[in-house]
Structure formats: C-alpha cells, structure tokens
N, C-alpha and C. Protein backbone atom coordinates (compact mmCIF):
# COMPACT_ATOMS: atom_id res chain seq x y z
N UNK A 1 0.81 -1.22 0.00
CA UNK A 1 0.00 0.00 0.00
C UNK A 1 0.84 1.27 0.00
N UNK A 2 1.94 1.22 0.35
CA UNK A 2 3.42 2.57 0.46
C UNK A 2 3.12 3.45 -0.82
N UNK A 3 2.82 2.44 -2.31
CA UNK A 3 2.82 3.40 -3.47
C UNK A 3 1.30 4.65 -3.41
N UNK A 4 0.35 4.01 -2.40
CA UNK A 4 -0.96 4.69 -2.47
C UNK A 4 -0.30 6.07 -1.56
N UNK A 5 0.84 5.70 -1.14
CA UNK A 5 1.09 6.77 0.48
C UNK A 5 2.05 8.01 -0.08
N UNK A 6 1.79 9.33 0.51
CA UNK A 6 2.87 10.30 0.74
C UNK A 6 3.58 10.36 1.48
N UNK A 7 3.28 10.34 2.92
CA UNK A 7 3.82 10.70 3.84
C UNK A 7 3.68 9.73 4.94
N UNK A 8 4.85 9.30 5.78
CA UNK A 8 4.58 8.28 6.58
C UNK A 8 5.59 9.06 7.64
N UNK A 9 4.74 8.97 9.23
CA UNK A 9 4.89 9.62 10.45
C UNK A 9 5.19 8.30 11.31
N UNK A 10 6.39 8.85 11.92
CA UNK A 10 7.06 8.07 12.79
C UNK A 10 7.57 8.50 14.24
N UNK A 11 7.77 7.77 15.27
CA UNK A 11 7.40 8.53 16.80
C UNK A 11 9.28 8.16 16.86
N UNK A 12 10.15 8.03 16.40
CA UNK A 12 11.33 7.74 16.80
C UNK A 12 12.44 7.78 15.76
N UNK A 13 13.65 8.84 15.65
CA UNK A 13 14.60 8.58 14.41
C UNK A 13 14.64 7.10 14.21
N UNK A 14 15.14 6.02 15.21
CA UNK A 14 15.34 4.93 14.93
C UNK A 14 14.66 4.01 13.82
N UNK A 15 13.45 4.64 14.37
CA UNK A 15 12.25 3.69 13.24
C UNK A 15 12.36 4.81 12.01
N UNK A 16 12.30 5.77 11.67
CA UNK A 16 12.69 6.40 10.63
C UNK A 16 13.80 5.40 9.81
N UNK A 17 15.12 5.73 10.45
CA UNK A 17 16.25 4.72 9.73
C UNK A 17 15.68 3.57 9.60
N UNK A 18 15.31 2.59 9.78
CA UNK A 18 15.21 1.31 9.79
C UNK A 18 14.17 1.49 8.68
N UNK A 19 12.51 1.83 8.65
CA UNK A 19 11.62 1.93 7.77
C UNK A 19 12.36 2.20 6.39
N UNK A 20 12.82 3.60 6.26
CA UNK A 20 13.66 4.18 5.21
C UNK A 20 14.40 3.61 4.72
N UNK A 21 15.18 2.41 5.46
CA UNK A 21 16.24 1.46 4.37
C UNK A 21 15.12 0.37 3.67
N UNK A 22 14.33 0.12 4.78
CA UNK A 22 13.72 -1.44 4.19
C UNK A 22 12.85 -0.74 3.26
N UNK A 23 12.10 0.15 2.98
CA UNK A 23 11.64 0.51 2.33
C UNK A 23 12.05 1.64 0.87
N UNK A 24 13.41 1.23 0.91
CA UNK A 24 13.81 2.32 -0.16
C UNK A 24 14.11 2.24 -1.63
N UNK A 25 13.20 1.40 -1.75
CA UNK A 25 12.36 1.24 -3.37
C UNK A 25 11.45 2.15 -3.42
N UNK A 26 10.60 2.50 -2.87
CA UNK A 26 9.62 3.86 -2.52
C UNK A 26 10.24 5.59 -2.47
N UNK A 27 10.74 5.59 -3.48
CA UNK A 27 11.19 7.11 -3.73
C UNK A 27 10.62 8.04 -3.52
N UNK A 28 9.32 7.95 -3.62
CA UNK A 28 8.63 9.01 -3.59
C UNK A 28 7.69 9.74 -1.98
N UNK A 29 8.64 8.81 -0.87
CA UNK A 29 7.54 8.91 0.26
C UNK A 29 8.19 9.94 0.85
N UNK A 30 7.60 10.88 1.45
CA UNK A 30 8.54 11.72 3.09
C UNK A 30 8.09 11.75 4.25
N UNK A 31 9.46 11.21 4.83
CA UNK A 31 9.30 10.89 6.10
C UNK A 31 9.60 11.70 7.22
N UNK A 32 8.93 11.55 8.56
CA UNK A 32 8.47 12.86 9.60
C UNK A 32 8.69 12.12 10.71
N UNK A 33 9.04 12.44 11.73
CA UNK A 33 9.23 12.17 13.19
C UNK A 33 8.16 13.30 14.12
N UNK A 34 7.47 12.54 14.59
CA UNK A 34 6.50 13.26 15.57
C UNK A 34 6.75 12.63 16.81
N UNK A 35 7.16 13.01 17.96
CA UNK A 35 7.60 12.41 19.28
C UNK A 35 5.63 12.00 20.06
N UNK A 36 5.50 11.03 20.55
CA UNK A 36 4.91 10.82 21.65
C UNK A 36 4.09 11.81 22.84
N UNK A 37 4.48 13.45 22.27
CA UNK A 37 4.53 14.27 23.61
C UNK A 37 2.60 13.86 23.71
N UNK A 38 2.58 14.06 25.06
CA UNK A 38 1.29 14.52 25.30
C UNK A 38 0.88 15.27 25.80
N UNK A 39 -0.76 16.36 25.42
CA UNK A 39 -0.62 17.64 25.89
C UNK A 39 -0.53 17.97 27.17
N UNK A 40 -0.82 19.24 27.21
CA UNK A 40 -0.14 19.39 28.80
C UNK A 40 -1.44 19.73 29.66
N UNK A 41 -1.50 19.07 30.73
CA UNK A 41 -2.95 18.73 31.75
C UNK A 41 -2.89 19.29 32.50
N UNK A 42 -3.98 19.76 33.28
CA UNK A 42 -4.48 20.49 34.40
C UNK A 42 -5.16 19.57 34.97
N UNK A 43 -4.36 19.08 36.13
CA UNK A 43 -5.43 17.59 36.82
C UNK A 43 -6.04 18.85 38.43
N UNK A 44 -6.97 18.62 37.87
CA UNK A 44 -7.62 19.54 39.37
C UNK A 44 -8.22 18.88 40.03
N UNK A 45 -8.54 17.63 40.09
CA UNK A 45 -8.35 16.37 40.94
C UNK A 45 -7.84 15.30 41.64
N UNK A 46 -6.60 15.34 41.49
CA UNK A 46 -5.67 14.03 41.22
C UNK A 46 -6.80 13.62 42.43
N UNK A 47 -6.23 11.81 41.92
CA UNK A 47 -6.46 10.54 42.99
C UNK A 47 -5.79 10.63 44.28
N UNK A 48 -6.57 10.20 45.31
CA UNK A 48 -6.04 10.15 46.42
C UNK A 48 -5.61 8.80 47.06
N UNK A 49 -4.61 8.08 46.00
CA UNK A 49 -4.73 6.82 46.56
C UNK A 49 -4.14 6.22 48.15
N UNK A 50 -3.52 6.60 48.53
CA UNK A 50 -2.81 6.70 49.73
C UNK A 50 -3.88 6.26 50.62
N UNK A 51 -4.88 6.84 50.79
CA UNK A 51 -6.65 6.82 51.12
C UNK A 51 -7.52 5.84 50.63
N UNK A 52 -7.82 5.72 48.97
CA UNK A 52 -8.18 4.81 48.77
C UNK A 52 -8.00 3.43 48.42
N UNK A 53 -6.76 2.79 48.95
CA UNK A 53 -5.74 1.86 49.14
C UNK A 53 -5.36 1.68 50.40
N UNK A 54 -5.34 2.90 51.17
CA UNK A 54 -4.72 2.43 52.49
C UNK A 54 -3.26 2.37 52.63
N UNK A 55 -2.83 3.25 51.72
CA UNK A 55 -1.72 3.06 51.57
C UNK A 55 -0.75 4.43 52.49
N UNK A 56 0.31 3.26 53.55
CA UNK A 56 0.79 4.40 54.60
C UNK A 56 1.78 5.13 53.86
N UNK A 57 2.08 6.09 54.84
CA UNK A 57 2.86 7.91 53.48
C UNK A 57 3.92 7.37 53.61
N UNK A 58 4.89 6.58 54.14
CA UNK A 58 5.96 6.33 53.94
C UNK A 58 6.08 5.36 52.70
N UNK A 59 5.06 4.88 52.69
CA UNK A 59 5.42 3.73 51.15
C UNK A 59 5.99 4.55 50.04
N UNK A 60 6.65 3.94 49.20
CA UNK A 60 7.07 4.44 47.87
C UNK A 60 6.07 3.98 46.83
N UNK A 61 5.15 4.63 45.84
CA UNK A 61 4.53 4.28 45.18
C UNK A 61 4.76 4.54 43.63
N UNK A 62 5.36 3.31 43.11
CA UNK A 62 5.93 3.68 41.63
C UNK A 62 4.57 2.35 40.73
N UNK A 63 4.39 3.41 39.66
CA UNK A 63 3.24 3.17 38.82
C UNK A 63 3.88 2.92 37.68
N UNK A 64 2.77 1.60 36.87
CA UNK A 64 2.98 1.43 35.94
C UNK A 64 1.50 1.79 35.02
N UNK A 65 1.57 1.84 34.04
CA UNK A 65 0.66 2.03 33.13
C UNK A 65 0.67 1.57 31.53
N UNK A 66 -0.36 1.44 31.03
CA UNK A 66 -0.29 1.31 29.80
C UNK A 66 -0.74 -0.33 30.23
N UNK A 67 -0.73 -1.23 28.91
CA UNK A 67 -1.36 -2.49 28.24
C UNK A 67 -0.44 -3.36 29.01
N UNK A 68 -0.91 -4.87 29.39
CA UNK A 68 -0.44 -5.59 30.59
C UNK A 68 -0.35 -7.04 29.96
N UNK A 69 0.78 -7.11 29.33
CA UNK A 69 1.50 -7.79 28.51
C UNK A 69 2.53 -8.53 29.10
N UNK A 70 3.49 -9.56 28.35
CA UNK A 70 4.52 -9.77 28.80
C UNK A 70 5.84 -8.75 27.89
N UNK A 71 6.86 -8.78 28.69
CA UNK A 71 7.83 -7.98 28.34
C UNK A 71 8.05 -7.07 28.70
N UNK A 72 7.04 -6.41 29.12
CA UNK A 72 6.88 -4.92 29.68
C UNK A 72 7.23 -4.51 30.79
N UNK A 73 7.89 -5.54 32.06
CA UNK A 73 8.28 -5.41 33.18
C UNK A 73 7.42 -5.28 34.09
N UNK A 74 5.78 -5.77 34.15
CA UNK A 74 4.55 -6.04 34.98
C UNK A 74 5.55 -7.02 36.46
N UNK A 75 6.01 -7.93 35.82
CA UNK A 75 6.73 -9.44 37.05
C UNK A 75 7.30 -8.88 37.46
N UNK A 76 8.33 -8.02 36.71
CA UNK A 76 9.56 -7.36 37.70
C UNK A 76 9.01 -6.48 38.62
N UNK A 77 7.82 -5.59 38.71
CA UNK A 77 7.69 -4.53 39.26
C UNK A 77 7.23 -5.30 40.46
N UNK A 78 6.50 -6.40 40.69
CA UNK A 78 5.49 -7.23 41.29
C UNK A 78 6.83 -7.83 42.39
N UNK A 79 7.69 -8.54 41.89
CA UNK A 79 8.67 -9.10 42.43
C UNK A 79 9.29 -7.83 43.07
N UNK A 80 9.99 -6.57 42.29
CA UNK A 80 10.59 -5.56 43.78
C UNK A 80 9.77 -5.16 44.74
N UNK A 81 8.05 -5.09 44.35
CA UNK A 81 7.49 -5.10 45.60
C UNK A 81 7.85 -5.76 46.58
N UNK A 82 7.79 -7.29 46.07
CA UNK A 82 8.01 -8.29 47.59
C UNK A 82 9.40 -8.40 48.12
N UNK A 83 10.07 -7.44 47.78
CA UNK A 83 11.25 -6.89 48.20
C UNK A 83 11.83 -6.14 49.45
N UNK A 84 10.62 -4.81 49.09
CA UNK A 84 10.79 -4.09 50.24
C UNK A 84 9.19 -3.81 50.45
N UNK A 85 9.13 -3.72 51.99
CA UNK A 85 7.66 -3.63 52.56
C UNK A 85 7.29 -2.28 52.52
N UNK A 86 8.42 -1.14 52.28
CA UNK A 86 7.71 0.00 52.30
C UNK A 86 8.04 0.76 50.24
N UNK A 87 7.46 -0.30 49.87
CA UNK A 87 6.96 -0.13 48.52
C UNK A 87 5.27 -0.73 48.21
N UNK A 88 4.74 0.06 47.02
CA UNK A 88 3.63 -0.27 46.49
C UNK A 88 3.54 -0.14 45.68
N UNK A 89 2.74 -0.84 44.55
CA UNK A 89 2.65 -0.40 43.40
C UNK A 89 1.47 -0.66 42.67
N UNK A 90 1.53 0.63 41.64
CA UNK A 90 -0.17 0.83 41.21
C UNK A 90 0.32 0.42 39.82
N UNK A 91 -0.68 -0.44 39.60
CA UNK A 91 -0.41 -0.82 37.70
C UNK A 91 -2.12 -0.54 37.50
N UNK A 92 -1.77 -0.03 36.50
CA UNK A 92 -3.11 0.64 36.07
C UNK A 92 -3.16 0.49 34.12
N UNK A 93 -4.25 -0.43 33.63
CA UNK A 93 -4.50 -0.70 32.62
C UNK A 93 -5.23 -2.52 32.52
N UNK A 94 -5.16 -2.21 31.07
CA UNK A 94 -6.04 -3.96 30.74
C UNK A 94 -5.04 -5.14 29.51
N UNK A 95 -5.45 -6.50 29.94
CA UNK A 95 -4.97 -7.05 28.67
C UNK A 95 -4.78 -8.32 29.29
N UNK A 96 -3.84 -8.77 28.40
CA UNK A 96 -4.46 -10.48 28.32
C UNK A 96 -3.76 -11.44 29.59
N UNK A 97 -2.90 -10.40 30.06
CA UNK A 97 -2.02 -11.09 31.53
C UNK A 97 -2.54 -10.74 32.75
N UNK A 98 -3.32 -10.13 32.47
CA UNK A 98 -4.16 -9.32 33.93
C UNK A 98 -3.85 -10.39 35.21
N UNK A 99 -5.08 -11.80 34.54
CA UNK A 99 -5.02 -12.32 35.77
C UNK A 99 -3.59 -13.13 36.04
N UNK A 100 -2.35 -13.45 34.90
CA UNK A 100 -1.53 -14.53 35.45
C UNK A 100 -1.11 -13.09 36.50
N UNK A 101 -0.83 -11.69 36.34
CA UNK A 101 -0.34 -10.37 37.16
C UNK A 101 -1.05 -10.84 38.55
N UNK A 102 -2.03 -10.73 38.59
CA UNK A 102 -2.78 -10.73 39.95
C UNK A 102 -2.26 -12.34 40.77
N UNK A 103 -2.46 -13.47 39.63
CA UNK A 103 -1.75 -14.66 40.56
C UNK A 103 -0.60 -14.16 41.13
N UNK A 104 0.05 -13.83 40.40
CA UNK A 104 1.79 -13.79 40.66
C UNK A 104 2.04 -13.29 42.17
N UNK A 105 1.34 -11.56 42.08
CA UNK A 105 1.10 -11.38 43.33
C UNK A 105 0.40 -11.74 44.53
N UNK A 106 -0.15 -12.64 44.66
CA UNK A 106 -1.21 -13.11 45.31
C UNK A 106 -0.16 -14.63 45.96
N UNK A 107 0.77 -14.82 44.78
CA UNK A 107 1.91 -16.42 45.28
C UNK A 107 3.01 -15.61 45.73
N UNK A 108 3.43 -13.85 45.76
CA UNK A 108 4.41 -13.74 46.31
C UNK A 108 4.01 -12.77 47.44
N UNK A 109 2.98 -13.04 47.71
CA UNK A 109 2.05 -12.09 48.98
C UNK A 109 1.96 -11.11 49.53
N UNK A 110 2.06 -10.42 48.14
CA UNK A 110 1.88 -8.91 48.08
C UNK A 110 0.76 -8.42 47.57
N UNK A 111 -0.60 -8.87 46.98
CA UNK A 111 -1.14 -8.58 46.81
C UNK A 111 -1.97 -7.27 47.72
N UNK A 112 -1.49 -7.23 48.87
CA UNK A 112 -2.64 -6.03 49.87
C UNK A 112 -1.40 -4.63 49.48
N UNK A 113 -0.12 -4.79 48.57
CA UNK A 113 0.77 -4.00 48.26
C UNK A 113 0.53 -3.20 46.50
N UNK A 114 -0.02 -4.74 45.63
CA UNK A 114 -0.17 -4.29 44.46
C UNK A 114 -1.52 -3.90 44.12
N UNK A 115 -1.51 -3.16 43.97
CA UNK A 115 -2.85 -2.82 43.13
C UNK A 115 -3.13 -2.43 42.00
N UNK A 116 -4.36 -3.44 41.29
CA UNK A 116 -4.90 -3.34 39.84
C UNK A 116 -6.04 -2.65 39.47
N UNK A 117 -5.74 -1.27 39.05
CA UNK A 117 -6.82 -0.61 38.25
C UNK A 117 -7.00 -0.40 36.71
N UNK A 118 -8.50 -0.85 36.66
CA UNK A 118 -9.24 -1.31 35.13
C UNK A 118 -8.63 0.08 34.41
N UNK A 119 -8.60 0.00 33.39
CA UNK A 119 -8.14 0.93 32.30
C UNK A 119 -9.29 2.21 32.18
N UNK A 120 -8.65 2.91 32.48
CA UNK A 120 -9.19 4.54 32.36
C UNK A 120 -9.28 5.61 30.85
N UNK A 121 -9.84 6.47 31.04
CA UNK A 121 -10.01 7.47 29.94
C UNK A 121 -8.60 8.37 30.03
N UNK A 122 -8.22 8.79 28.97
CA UNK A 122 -6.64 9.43 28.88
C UNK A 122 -6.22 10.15 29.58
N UNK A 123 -7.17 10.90 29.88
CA UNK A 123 -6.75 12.29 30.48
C UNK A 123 -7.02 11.92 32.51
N UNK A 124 -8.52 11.20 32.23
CA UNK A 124 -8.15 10.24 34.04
C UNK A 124 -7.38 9.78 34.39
N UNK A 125 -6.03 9.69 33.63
CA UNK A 125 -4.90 8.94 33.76
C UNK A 125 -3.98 9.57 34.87
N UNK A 126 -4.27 10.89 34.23
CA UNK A 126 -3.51 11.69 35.04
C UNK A 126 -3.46 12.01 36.29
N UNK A 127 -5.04 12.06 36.58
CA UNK A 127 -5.39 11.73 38.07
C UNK A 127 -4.59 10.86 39.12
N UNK A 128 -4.19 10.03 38.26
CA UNK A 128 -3.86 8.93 39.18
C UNK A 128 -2.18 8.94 39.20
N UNK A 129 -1.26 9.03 37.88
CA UNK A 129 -0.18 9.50 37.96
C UNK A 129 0.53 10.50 38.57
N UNK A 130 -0.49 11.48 38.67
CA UNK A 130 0.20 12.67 39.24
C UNK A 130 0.50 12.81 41.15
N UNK A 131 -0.32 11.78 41.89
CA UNK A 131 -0.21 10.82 42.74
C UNK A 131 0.78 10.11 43.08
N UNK A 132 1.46 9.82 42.23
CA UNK A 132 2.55 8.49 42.45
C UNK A 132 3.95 9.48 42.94
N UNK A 133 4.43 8.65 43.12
CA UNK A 133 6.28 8.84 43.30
C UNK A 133 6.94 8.52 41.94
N UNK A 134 7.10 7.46 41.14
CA UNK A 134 8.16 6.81 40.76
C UNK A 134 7.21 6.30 39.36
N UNK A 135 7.68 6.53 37.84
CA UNK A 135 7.10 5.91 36.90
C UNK A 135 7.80 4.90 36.81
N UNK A 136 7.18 3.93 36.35
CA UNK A 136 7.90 1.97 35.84
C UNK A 136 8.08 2.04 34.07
N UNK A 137 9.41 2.15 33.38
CA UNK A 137 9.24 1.32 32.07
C UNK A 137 10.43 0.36 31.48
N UNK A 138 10.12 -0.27 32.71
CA UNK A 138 11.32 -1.20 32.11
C UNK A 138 10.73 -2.56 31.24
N UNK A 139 11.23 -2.51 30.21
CA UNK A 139 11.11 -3.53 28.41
C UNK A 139 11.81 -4.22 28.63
N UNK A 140 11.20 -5.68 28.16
CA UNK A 140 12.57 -6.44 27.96
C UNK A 140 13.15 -6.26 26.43
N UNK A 141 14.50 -6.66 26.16
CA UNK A 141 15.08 -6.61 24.93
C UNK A 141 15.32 -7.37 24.14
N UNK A 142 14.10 -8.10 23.49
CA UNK A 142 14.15 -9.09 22.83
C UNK A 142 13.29 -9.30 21.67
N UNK A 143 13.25 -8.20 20.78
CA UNK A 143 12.57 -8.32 19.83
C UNK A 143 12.61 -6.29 18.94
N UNK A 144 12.94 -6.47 17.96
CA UNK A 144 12.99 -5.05 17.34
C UNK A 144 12.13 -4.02 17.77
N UNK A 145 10.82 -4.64 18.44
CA UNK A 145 9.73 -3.62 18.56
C UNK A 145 10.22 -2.74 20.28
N UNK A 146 10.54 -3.84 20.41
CA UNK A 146 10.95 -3.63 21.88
C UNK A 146 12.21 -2.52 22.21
N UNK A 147 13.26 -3.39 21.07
CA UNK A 147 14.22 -2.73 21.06
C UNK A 147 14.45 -0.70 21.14
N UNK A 148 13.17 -0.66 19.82
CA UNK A 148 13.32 0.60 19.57
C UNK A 148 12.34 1.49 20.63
N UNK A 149 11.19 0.56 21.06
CA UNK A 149 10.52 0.92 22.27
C UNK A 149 10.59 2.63 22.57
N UNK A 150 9.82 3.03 22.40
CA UNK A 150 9.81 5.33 22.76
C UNK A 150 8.29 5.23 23.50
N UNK A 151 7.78 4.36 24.62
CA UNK A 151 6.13 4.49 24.85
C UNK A 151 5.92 5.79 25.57
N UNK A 152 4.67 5.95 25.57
CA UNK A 152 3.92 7.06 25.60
C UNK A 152 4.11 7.66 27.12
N UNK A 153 4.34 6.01 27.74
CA UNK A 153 3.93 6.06 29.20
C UNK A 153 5.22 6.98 29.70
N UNK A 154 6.31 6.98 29.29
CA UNK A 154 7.53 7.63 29.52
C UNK A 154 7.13 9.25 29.22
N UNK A 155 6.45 9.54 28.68
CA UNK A 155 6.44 11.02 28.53
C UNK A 155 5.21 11.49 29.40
N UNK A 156 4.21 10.56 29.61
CA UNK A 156 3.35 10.61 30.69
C UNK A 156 3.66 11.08 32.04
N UNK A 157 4.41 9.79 32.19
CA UNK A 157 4.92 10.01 33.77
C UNK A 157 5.66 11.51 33.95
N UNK A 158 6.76 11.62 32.55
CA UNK A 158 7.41 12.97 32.68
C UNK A 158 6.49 14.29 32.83
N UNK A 159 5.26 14.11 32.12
CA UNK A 159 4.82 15.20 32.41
C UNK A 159 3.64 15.19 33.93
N UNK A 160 4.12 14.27 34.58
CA UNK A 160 3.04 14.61 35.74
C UNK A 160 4.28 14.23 36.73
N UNK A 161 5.76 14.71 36.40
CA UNK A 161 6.75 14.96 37.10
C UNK A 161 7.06 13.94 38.14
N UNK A 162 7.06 12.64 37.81
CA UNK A 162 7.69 11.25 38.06
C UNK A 162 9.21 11.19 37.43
N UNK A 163 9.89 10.83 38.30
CA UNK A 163 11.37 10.32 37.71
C UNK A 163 11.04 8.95 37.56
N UNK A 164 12.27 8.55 36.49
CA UNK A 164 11.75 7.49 35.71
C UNK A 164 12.78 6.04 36.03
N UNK A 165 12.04 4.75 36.45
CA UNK A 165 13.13 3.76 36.26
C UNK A 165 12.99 2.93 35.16
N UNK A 166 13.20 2.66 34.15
CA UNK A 166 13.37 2.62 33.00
C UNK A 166 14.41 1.19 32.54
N UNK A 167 14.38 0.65 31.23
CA UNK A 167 15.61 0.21 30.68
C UNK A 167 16.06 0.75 29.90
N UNK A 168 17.72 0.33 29.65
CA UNK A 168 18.35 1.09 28.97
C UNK A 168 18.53 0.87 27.51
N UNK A 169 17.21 0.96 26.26
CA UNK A 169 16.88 0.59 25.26
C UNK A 169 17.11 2.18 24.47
N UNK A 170 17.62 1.94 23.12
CA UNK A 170 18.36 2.97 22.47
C UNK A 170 17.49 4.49 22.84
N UNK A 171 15.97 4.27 22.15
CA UNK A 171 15.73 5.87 22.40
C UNK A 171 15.40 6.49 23.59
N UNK A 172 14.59 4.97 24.49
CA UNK A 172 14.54 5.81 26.07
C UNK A 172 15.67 6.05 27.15
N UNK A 173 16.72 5.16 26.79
CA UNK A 173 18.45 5.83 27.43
C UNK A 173 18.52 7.30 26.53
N UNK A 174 18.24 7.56 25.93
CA UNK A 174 18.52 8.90 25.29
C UNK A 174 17.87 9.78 25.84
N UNK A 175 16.55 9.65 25.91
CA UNK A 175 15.83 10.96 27.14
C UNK A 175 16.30 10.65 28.00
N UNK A 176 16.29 9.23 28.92
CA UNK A 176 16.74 9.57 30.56
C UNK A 176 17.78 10.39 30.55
N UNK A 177 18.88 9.97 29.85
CA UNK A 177 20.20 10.85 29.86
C UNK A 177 20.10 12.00 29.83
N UNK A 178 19.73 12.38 28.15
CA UNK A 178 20.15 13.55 28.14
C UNK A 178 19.38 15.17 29.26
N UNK A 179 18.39 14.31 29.62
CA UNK A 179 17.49 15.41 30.57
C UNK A 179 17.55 14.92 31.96
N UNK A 180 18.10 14.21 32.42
CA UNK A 180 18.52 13.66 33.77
C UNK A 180 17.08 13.18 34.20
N UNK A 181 16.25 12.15 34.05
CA UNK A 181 15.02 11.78 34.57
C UNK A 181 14.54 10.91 34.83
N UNK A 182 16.03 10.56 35.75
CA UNK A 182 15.45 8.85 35.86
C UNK A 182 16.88 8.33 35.87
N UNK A 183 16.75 7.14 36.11
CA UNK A 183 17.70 5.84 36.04
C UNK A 183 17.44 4.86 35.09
N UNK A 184 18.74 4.37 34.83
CA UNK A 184 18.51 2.97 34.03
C UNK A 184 18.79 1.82 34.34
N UNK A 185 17.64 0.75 34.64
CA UNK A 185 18.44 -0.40 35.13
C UNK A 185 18.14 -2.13 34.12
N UNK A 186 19.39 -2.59 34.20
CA UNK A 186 19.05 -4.73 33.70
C UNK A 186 17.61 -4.77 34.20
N UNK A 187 16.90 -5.34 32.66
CA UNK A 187 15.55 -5.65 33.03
C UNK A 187 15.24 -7.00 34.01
N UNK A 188 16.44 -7.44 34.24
CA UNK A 188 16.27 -9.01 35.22
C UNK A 188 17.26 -8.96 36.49
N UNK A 189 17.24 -7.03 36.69
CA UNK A 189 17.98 -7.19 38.46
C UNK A 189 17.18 -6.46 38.91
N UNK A 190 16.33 -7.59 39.74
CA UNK A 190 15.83 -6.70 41.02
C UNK A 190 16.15 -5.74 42.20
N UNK A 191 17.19 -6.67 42.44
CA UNK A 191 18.05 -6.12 43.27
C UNK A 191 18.68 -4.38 42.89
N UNK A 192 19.27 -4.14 41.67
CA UNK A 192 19.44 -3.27 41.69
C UNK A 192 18.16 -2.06 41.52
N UNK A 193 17.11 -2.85 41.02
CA UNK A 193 15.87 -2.21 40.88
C UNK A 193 15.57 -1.46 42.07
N UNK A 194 15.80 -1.94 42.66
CA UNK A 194 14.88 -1.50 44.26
C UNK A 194 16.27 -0.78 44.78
N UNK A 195 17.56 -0.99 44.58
CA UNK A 195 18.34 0.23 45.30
C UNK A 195 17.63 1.70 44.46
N UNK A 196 17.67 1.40 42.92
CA UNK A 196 17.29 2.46 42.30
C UNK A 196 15.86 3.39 42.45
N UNK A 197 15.22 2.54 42.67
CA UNK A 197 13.46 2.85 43.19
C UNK A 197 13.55 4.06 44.77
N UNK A 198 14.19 2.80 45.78
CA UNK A 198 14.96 4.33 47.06
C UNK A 198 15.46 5.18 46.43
N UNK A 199 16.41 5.14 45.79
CA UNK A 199 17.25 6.14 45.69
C UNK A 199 16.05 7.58 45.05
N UNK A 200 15.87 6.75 44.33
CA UNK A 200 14.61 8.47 43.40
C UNK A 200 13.63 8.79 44.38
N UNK A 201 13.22 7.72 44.96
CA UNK A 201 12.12 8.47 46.26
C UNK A 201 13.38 9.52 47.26
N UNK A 202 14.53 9.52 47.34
CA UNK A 202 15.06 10.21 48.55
C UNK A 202 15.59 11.37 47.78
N UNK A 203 15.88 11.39 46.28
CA UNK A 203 16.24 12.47 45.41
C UNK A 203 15.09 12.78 44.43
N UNK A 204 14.47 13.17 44.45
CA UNK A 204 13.34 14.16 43.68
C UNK A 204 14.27 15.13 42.76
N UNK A 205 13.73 14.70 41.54
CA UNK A 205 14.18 15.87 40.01
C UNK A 205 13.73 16.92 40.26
C-alpha cells in the first residue's frame, strides 16, 4: 500500500532509519518524526490513593501504566514489591495477563501492596499518575519492537513529574540521559531495581 502513500509519520529517528532502508524502493515517500509528547494537563483532581488503598505515606509508590503484557516489566515490578515492605505499586491498565499479574502477586504475597486498576479514559490517567512517586518502564530486549521501544507512558509520567526507572533501550536511554530523569536499570535485576526505586524516592528531580 506505500505506493498509495505520501507521507509516513514516525514517533522515533530509529524507526525512521530502519523503515527508510527497508523501504527504499519507494522514492517518492517523506518521512516525519512526531515524538509521543502529550498535551499538557491540568489535573484539578488528582487521585487520592494513599486513602483509597490504604496506603501508609511512607510507602514508595511507583506506577505502571499502559497495556499488561509480557515484556513490559509487569513481574519485575510485582517481584521488587516483595522486596521491600515500604513499597507499592499501582499498575493501572487492561490485557491479556491481567489475571496470570494478579496470581503472581497473590503467590508472592503482596497482593494487599499491588494494586490493579481497570483501564481509564486518557486524560483520568492523570489523576492517578500525578499521585505516584516513581514511573515503571522497564522492556525487555528481545525483539525489534521492543528494542526501539519510545512508549507514551515515559512522557506521561514525565509530564506529571515522576522520575523514571526505565531500561536502557536505544531511544529511552537517550531521554533519561540527556534530561537527567530517571535511572537505568538490567531488566532481570531486582536487586538493583529497588536500590534504584529508594534512591529516586530520597532524590526528587
């Protein structure tokens, strides 16, 4: 269908280069990079989850969001919970792992720690992010899509002023870096996960 197309919009140089070679029998297309941003919100409500969770003020509360998949670092976040007792974590969205997510926590007995909320309207999102301490996007690295990985949820969290723990996958090591917002850590060390998780709750960006 490329010959029916003019213009093809892309959220990442990376995928630019890559599209642009495999596709460069197509002379005639131009190509655009539009970043992920999302607009900028006025939450004159946020969520009070602390309250409606029960959740005491010393906990650290780092959120995940977006579609509840594998790869996406749902286990890992679940597992540094049962790490440290004065962590919690809000995963907020829908999809086809929901319930193995909820077993998992429920066999590493944290469930009265994790909490699962049904998928919200875009901008309710914010409500609830702007709430948290700590955004979650750590990917695993095992597949091109992954690889080039730029999600939405990363500019989310940034704009409802969450520092970010993250993996270190080509374009989102490039924002953490170059704007200092966050850490990067191995999508399969917990351990260092959770030094990194304290550490951003005791240093605020």
């Amino acid at each position: 269908f490329l010959r029916f197309v003019d213009d093809v919009l892309v959220t990442a140089p990376t995928d630019l280069d890559y599209l642009k070679k495999k596709y460069s029998n197509h002379k005639h297309l131009n190509w655009h990079v539009i970043y992920n941003y999302p607009m900028n919100v006025d939450v004159l409500n946020p969520k009070n989850l602390r309250e409606d969770f029960s959740i005491p003020d010393d906990n650290i509360m780092v959120l995940y969001q977006g579609v509840l998949h594998k790869g996406r670092g749902i286990s890992k976040l679940i597992k540094l919970t049962s790490l440290d007792p004065n962590v919690s974590s809000i995963i907020i969205g829908d999809g086809v792992e929901k319930d193995s997510y909820i077993n998992y926590a429920e066999l590493l007995n944290v469930s009265n720690r994790v909490f699962f909320v049904d998928k919200v309207s875009y901008l309710e999102l914010f409500e609830y992010s702007f709430c948290c301490d700590i955004g979650w996007a750590v990917i695993i690295n095992d597949s091109l899509n992954y690889r080039y990985a730029l999600p939405n949820k990363l500019f989310e969290y940034l704009l409802s002023g969450l520092p970010v723990v993250a993996s270190p996958l080509e374009n989102i090591e490039n924002i953490i870096q170059s704007h200092g917002v966050g850490r990067l850590v191995d999508y399969n060390d917990s351990k260092k996960q959770l030094e990194v998780v304290q550490f951003l709750s005791k240093n605020k960006f």
